[in-house]
Protein backbone atom coordinates (compact mmCIF):
# COMPACT_ATOMS: atom_id res chain seq x y z
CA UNK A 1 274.55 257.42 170.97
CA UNK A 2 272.61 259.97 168.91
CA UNK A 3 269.98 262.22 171.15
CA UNK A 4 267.66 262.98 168.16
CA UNK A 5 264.99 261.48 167.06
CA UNK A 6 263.01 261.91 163.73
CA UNK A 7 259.97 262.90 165.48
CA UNK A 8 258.61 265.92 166.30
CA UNK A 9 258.12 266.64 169.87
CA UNK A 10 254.79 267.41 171.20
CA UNK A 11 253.73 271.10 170.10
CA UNK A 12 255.10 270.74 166.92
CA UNK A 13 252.69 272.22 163.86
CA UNK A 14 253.58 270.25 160.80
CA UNK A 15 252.01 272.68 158.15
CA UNK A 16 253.09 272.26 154.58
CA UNK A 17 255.43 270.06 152.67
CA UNK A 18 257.80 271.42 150.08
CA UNK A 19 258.85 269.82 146.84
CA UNK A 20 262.25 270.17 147.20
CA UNK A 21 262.37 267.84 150.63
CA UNK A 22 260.84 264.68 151.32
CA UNK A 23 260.15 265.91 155.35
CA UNK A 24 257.52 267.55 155.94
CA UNK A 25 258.34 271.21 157.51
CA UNK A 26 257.70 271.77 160.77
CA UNK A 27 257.50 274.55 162.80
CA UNK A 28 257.73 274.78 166.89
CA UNK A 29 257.90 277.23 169.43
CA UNK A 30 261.53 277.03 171.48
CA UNK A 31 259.56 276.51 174.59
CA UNK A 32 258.71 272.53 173.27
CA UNK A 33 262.65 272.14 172.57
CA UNK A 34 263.78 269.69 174.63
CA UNK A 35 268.01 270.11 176.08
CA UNK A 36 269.47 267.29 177.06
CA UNK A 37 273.57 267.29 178.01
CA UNK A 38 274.47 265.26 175.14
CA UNK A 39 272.92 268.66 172.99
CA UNK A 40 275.62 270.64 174.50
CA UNK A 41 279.36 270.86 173.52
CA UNK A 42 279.66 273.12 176.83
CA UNK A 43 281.93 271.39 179.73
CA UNK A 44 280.13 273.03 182.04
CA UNK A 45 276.92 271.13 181.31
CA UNK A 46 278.87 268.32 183.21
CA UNK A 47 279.29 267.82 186.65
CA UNK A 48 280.10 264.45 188.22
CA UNK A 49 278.35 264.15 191.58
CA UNK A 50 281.58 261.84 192.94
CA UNK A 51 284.29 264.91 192.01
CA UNK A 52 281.95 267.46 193.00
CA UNK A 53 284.72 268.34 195.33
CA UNK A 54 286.78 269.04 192.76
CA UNK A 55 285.64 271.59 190.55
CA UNK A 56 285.70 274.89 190.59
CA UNK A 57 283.77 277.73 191.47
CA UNK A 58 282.81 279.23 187.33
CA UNK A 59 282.45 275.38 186.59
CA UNK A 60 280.04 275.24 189.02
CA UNK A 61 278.27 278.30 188.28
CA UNK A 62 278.39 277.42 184.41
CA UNK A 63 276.77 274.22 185.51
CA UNK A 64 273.99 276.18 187.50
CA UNK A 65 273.45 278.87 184.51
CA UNK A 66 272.51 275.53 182.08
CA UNK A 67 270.18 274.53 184.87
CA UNK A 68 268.05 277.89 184.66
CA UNK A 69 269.54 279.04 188.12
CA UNK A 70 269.88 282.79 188.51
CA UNK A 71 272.83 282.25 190.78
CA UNK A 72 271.00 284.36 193.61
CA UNK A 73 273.01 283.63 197.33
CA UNK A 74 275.90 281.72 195.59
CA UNK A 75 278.90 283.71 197.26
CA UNK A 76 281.49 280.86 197.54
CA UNK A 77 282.05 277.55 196.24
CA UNK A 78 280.19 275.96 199.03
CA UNK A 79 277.47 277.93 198.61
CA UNK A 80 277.44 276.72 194.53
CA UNK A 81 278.25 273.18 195.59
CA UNK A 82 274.95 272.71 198.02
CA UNK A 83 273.18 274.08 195.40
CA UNK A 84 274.66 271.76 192.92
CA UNK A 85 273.51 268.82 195.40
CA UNK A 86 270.05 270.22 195.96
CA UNK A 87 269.76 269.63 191.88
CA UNK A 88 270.69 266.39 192.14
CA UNK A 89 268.55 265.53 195.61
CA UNK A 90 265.83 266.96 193.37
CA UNK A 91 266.02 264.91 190.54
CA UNK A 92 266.14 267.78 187.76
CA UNK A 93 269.96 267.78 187.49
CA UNK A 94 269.02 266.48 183.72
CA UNK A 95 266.96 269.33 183.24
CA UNK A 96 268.88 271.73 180.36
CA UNK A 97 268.02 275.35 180.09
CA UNK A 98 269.84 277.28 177.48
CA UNK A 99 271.55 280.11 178.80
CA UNK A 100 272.78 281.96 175.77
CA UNK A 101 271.36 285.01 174.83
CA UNK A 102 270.62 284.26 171.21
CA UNK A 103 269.50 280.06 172.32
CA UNK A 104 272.00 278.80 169.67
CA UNK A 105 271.96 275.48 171.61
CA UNK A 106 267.86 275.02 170.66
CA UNK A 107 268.28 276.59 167.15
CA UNK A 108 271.29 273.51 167.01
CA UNK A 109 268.91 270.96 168.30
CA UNK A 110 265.68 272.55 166.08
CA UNK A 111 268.13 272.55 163.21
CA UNK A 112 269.33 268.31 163.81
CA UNK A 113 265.46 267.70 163.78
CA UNK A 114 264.66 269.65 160.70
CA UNK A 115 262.73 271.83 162.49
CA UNK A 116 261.86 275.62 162.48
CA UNK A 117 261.60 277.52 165.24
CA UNK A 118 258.25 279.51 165.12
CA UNK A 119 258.93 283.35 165.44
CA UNK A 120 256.87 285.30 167.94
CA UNK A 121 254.07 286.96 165.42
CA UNK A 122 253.10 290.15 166.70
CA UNK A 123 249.52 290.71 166.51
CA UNK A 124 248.06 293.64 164.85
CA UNK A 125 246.24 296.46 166.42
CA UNK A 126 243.06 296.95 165.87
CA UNK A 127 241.81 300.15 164.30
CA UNK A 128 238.38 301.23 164.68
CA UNK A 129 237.54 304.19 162.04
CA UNK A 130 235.02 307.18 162.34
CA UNK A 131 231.64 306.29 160.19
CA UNK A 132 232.14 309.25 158.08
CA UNK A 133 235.42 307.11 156.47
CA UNK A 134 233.29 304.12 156.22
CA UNK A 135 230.87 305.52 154.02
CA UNK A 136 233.12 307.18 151.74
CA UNK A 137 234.70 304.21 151.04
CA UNK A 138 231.55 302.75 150.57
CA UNK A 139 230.38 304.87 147.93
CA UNK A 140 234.00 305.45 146.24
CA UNK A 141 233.68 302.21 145.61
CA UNK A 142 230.41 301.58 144.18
């Protein structure tokens, strides 16, 4: 079953077509990228609940890492597995955060859409400038 679909998600700015592609070009913001398991050739993105006995404690912690969790009081694999639970009580055990320090599982996902990620502009500084400047300028250029 394919994940992707050929619309943008919400927050995408579609701003300018090209003639070399038939898409339009669209450019998001990794925040509106959304993970699901299926996006991830990890095994750690996969627990099931039935065989939670079962796995091991860097599965388990893999598993928590994909889930955003900062593995903070998980000492032993009980501790991981009753965390692993809570997830799943919760309902956000579908819920896909990608823990890699470069994202390459969004820029996959972005890239399967057609989509490109917006980069984080910078925005200039401001400089103010004495009124003796201004004016020569002014009159250099007159």
């Amino acid at each position: 079953m394919e994940s992707f679909s050929r619309v943008p998600p919400r927050g995408a700015v579609c701003v300018k077509t090209t003639h070399k592609t038939l898409f339009n070009e669209c450019f998001i913001d990794m925040e509106n990228i959304e993970i699901i398991p299926m996006d991830v050739d990890n095994p750690h993105v996969y627990i099931d609940i039935n065989l939670l006995y079962s796995y091991k404690m860097d599965h388990l912690k893999g598993w928590l890492l994909f889930r955003g969790d900062k593995l903070n009081g998980i000492y032993t694999s009980k501790d991981a597995k009753l965390r692993v639970l809570s997830y799943f009580k919760g309902g956000t055990a579908d819920n896909i955060i990608d823990p890699t320090p470069d994202k390459k599982w969004l820029k996959a996902k972005a890239k399967k859409l057609n989509l490109i990620i917006r980069s984080k502009i910078k925005t200039a500084i401001e400089i103010t400038c004495p009124d003796i400047f201004k004016m020569t300028l002014i009159t250099k250029s007159i």
